[in-house]
N, C-alpha and C. Protein backbone atom coordinates (compact mmCIF):
# COMPACT_ATOMS: atom_id res chain seq x y z
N UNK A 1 -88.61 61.64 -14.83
CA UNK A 1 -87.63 60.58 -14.68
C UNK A 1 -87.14 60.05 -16.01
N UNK A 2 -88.16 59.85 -17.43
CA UNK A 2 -87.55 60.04 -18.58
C UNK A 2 -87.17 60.67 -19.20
N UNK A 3 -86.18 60.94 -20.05
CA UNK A 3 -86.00 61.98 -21.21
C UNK A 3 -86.00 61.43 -22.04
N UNK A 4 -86.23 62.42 -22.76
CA UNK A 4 -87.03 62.02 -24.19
C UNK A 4 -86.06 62.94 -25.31
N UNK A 5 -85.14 62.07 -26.34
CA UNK A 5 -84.63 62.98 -27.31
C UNK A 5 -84.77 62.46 -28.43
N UNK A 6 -85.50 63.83 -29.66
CA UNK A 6 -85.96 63.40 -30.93
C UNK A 6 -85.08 63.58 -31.76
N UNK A 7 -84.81 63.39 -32.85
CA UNK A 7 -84.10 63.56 -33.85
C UNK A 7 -85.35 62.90 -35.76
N UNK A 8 -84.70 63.39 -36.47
CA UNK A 8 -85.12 63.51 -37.68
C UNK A 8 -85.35 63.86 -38.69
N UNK A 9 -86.34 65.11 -37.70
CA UNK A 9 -87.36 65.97 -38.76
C UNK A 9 -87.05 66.90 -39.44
N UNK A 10 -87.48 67.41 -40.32
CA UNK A 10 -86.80 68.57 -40.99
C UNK A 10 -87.80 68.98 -42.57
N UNK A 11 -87.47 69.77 -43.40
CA UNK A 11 -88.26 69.42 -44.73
C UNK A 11 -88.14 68.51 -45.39
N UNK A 12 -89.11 68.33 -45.80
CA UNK A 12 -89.26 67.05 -47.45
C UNK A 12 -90.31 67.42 -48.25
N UNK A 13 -89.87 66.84 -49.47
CA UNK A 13 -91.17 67.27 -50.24
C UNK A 13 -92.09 66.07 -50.63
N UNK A 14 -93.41 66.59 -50.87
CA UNK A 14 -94.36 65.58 -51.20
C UNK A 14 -93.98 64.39 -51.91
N UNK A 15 -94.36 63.06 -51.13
CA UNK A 15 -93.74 61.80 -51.42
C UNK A 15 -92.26 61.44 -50.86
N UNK A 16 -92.28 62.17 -50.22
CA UNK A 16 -90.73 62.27 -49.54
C UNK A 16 -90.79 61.29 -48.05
N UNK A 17 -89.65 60.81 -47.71
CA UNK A 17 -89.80 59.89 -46.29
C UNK A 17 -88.86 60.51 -45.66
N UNK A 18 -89.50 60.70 -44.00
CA UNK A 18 -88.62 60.91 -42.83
C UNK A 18 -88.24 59.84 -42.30
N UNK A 19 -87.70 59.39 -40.93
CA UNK A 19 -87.36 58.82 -39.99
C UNK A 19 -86.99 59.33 -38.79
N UNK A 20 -88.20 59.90 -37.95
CA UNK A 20 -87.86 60.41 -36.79
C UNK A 20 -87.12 58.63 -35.44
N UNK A 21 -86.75 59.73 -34.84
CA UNK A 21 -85.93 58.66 -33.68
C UNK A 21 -86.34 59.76 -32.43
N UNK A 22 -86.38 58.44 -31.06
CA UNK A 22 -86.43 58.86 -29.84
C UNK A 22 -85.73 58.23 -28.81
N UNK A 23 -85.14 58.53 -28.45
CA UNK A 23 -83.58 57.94 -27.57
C UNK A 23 -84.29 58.44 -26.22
N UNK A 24 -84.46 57.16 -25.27
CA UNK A 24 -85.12 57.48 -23.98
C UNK A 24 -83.86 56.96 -23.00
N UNK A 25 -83.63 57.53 -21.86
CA UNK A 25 -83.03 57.97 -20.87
C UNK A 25 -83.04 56.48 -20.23
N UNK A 26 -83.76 56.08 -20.38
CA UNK A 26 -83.67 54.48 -19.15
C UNK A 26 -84.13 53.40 -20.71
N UNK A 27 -83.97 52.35 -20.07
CA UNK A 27 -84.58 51.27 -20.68
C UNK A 27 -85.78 51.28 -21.43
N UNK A 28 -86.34 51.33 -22.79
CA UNK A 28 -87.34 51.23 -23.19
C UNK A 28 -88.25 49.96 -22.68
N UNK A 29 -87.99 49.28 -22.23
CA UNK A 29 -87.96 48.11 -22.03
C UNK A 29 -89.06 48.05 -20.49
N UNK A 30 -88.82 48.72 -20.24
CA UNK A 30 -89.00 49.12 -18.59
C UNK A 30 -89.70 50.53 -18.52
N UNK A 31 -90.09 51.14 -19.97
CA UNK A 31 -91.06 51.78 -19.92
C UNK A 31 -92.77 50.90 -20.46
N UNK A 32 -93.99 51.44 -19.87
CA UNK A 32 -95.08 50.85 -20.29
C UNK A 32 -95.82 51.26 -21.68
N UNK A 33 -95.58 52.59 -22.10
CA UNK A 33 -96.17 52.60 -23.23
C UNK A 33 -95.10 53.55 -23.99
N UNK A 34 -94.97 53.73 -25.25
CA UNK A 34 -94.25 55.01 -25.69
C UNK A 34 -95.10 55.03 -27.21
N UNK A 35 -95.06 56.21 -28.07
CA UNK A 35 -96.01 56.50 -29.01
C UNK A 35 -95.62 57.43 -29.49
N UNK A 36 -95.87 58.33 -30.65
CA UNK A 36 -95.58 59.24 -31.53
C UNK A 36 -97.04 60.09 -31.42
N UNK A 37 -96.71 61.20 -31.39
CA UNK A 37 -97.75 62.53 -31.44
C UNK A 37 -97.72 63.74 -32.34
N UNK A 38 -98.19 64.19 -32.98
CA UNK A 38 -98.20 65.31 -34.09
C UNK A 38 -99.12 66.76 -33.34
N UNK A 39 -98.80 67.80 -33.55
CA UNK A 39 -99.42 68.85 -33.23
C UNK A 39 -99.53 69.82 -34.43
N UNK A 40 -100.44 70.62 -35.15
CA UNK A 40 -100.51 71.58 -35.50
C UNK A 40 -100.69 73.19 -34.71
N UNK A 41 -99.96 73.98 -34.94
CA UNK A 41 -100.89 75.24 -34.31
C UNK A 41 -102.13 75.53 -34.22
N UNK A 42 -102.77 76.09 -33.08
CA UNK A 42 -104.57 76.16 -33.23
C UNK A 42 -105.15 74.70 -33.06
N UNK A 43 -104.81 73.68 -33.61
CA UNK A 43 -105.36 72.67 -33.05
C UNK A 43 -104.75 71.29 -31.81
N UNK A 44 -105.24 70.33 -31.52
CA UNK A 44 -105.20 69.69 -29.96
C UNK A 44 -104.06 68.69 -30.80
N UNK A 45 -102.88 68.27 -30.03
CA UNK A 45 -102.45 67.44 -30.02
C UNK A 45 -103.01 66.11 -30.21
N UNK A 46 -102.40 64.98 -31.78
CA UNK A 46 -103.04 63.92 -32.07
C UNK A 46 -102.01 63.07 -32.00
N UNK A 47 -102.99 61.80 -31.37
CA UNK A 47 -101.93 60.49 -31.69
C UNK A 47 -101.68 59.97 -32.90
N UNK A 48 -99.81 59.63 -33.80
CA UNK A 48 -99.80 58.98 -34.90
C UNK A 48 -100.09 57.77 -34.43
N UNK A 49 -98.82 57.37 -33.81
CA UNK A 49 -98.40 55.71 -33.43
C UNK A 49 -98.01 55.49 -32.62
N UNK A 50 -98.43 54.36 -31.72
CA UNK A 50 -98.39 54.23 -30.77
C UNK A 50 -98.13 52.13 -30.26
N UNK A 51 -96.96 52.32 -29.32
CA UNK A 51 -96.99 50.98 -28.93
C UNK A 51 -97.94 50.86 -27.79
N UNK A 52 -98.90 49.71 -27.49
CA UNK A 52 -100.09 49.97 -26.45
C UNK A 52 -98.98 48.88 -25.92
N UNK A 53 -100.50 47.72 -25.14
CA UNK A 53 -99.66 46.58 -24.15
C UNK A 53 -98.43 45.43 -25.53
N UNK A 54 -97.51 45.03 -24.50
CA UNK A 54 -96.69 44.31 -25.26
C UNK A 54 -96.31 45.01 -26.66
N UNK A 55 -96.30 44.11 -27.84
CA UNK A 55 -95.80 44.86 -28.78
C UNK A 55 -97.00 45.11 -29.90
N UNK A 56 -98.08 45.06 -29.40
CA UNK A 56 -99.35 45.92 -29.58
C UNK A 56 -99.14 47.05 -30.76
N UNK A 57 -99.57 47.37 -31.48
CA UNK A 57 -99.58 48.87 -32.31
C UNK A 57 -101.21 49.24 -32.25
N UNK A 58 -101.16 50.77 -32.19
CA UNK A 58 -102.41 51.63 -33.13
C UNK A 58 -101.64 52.89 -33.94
N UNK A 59 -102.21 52.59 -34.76
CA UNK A 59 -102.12 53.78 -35.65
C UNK A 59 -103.46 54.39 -36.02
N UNK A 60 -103.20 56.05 -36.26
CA UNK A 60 -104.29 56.54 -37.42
C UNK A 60 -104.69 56.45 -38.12
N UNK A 61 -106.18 56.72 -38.86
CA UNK A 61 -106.37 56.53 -39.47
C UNK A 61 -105.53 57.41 -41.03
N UNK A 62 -105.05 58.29 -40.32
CA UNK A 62 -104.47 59.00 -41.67
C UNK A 62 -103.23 58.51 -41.95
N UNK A 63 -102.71 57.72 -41.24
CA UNK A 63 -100.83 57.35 -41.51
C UNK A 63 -101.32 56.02 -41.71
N UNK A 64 -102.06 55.03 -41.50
CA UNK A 64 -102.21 53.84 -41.63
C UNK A 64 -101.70 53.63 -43.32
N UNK A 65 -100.76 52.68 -43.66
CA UNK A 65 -100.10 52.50 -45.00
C UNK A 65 -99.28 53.24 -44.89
N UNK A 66 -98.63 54.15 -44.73
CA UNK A 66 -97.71 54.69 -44.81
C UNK A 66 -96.24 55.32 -43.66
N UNK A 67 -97.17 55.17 -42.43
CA UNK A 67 -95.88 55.70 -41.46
C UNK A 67 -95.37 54.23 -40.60
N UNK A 68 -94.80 53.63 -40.05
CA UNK A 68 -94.46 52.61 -39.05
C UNK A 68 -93.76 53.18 -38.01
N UNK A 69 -94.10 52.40 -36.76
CA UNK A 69 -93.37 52.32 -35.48
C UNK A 69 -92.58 51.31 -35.17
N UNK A 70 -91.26 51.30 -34.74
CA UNK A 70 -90.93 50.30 -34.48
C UNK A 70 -89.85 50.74 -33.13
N UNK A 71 -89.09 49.36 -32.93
CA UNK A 71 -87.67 50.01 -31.45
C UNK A 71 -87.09 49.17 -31.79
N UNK A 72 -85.96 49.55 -30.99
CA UNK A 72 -85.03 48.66 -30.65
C UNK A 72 -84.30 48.93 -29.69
N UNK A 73 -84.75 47.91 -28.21
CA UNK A 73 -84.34 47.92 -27.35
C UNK A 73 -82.97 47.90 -26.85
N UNK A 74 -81.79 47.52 -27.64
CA UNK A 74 -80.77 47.31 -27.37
C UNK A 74 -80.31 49.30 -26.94
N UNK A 75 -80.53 50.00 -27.94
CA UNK A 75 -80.70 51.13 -27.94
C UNK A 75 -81.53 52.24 -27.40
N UNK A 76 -82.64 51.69 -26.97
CA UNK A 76 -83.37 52.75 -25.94
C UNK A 76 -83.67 53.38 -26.65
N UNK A 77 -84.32 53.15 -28.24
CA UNK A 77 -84.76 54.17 -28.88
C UNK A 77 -85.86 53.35 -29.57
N UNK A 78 -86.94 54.80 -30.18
CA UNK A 78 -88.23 54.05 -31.14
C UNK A 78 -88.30 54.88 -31.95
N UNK A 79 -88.49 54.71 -33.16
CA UNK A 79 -88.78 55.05 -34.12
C UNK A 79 -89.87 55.49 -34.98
N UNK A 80 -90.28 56.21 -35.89
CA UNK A 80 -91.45 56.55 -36.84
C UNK A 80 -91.26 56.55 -38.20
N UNK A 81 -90.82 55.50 -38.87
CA UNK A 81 -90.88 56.00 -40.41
C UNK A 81 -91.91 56.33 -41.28
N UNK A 82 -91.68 57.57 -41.91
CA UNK A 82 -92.56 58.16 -42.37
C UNK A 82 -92.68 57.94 -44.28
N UNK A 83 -93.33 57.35 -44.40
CA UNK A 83 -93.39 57.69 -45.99
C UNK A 83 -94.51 58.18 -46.91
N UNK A 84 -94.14 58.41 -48.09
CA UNK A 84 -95.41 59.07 -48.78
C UNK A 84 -96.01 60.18 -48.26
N UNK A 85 -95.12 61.16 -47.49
CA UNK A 85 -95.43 62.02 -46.97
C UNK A 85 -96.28 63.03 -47.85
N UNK A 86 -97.14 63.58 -46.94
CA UNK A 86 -98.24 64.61 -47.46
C UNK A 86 -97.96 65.81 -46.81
N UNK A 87 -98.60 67.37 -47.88
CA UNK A 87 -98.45 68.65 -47.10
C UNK A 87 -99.01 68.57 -45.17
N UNK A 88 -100.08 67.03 -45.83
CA UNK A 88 -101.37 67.89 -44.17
C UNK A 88 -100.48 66.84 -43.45
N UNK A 89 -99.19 66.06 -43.69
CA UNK A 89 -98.38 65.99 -42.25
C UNK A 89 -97.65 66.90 -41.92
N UNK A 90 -97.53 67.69 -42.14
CA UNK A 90 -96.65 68.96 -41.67
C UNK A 90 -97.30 69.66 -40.28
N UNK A 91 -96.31 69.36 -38.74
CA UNK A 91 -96.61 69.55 -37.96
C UNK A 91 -95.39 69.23 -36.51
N UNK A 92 -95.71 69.69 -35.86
CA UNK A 92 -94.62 69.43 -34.62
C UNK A 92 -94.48 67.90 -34.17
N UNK A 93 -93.98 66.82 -34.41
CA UNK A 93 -93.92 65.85 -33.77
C UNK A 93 -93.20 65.40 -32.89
N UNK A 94 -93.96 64.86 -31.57
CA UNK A 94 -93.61 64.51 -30.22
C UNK A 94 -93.74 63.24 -29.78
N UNK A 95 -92.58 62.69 -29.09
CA UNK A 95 -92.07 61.09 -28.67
C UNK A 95 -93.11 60.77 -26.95
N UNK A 96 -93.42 60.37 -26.77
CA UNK A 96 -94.17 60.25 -25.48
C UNK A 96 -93.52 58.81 -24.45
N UNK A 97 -93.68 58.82 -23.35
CA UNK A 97 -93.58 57.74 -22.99
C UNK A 97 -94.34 57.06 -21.82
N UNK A 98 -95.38 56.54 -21.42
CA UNK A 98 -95.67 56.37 -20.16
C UNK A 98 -95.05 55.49 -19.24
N UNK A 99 -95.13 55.46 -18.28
CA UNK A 99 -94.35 54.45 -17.07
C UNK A 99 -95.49 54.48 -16.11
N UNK A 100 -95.55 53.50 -15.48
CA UNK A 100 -96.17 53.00 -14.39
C UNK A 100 -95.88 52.79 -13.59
N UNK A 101 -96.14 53.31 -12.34
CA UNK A 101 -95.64 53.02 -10.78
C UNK A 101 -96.99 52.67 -10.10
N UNK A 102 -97.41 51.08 -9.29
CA UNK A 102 -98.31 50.75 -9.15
C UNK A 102 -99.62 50.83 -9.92
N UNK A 103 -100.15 52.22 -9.23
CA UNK A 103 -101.47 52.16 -9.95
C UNK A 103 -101.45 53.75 -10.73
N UNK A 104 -100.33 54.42 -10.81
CA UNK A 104 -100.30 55.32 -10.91
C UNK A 104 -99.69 55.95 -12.35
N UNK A 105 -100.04 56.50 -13.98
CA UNK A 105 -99.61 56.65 -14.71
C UNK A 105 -98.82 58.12 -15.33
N UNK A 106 -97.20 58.11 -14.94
CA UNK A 106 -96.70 59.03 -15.39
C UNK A 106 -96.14 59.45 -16.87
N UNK A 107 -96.26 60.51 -17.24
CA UNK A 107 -96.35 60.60 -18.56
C UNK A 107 -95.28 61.68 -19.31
N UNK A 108 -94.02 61.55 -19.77
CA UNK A 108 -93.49 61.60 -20.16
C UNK A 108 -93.38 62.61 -21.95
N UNK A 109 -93.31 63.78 -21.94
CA UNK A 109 -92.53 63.82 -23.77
C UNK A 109 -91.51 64.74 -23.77
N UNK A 110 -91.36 64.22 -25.25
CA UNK A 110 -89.84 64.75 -25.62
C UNK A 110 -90.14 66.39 -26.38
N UNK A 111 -89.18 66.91 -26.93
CA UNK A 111 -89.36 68.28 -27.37
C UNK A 111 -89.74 68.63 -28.51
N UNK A 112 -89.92 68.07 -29.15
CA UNK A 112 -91.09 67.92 -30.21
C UNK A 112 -89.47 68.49 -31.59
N UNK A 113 -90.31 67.63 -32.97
CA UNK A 113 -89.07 67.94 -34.22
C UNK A 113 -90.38 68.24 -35.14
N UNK A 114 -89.82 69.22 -35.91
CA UNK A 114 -90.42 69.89 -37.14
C UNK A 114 -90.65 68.92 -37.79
N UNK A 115 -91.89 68.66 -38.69
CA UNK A 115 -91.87 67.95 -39.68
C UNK A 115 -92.51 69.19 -40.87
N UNK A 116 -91.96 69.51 -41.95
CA UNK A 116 -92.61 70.49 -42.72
C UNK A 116 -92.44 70.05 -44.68
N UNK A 117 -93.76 69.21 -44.55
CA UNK A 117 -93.86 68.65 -46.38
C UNK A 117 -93.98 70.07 -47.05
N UNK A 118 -93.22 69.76 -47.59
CA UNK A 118 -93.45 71.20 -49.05
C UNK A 118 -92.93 70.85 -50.15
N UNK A 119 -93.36 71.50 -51.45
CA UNK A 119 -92.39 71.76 -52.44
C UNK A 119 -91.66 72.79 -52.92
C-alpha cells in the first residue's frame, strides 16, 4: 500500500556527503515508523536510522556523529544526510516504512540506491 522512492546515492569520495531522499506514496504522517537500512553483499541487512514512536530517533553505532534523519511532512518525504563518509559505508541503501493496522505490522521498502565511497 506504500511506495517507497529513493533518490541520492551515487559515488563520493572519502569525506564526501550524500543526501539520500524517500518520497512515500501516502502521508508520512500516517505512516508508524519509517527508517533507513544499508545492505552489503554476503552480509544481513542493517539498520542506519531510524524514526521509532513520535519523533523518536536511533541511530548506529557507526553513523552516530555523522549521518542524520530527518522529514518533512509537507512532502511525504525523509531523509538521510550523510557526512564524513567512509569506504565501509559503501553499500545498498534502503527507505523502509511500517504502518499499522490494529494489531497488525506491515512493512514496507523502497528499491534500494547505491551508495559507493571511493577514491
Amino acid at each position: 500500500q506504500v511506495q517507497l522512492v529513493e533518490s541520492g546515492g551515487g559515488l563520493v569520495q572519502p569525506g564526501g556527503s550524500l543526501r539520500l531522499s524517500c518520497a512515500a506514496s501516502k502521508s508520512i504522517f500516517n505512516i508508524d515508523g519509517m527508517g533507513w537500512y544499508r545492505q552489503v553483499p554476503g552480509k544481513q541487512r542493517e539498520v542506519v536510522a531510524e524514526f521509532t514512536s513520535g519523533s523518536n530517533t536511533n541511530y548506529a553505532d557507526f553513523v552516530k556523529g555523522r549521518f542524520t534523519i530527518s522529514r518533512d511532512n509537507a512532502k511525504n518525504t525523509v531523509y538521510l544526510q550523510m557526512n564524513s563518509l567512509k569506504p565501509e559505508d559503501t553499500a545498498v541503501y534502503y527507505c523502509r516504512a511500517i504502518v499499522r493496522i490494529t494489531t497488525t505490522l506491515y512493512h514496507y521498502w523502497g528499491q534500494g540506491t547505491q551508495v559507493t565511497v571511493s577514491s
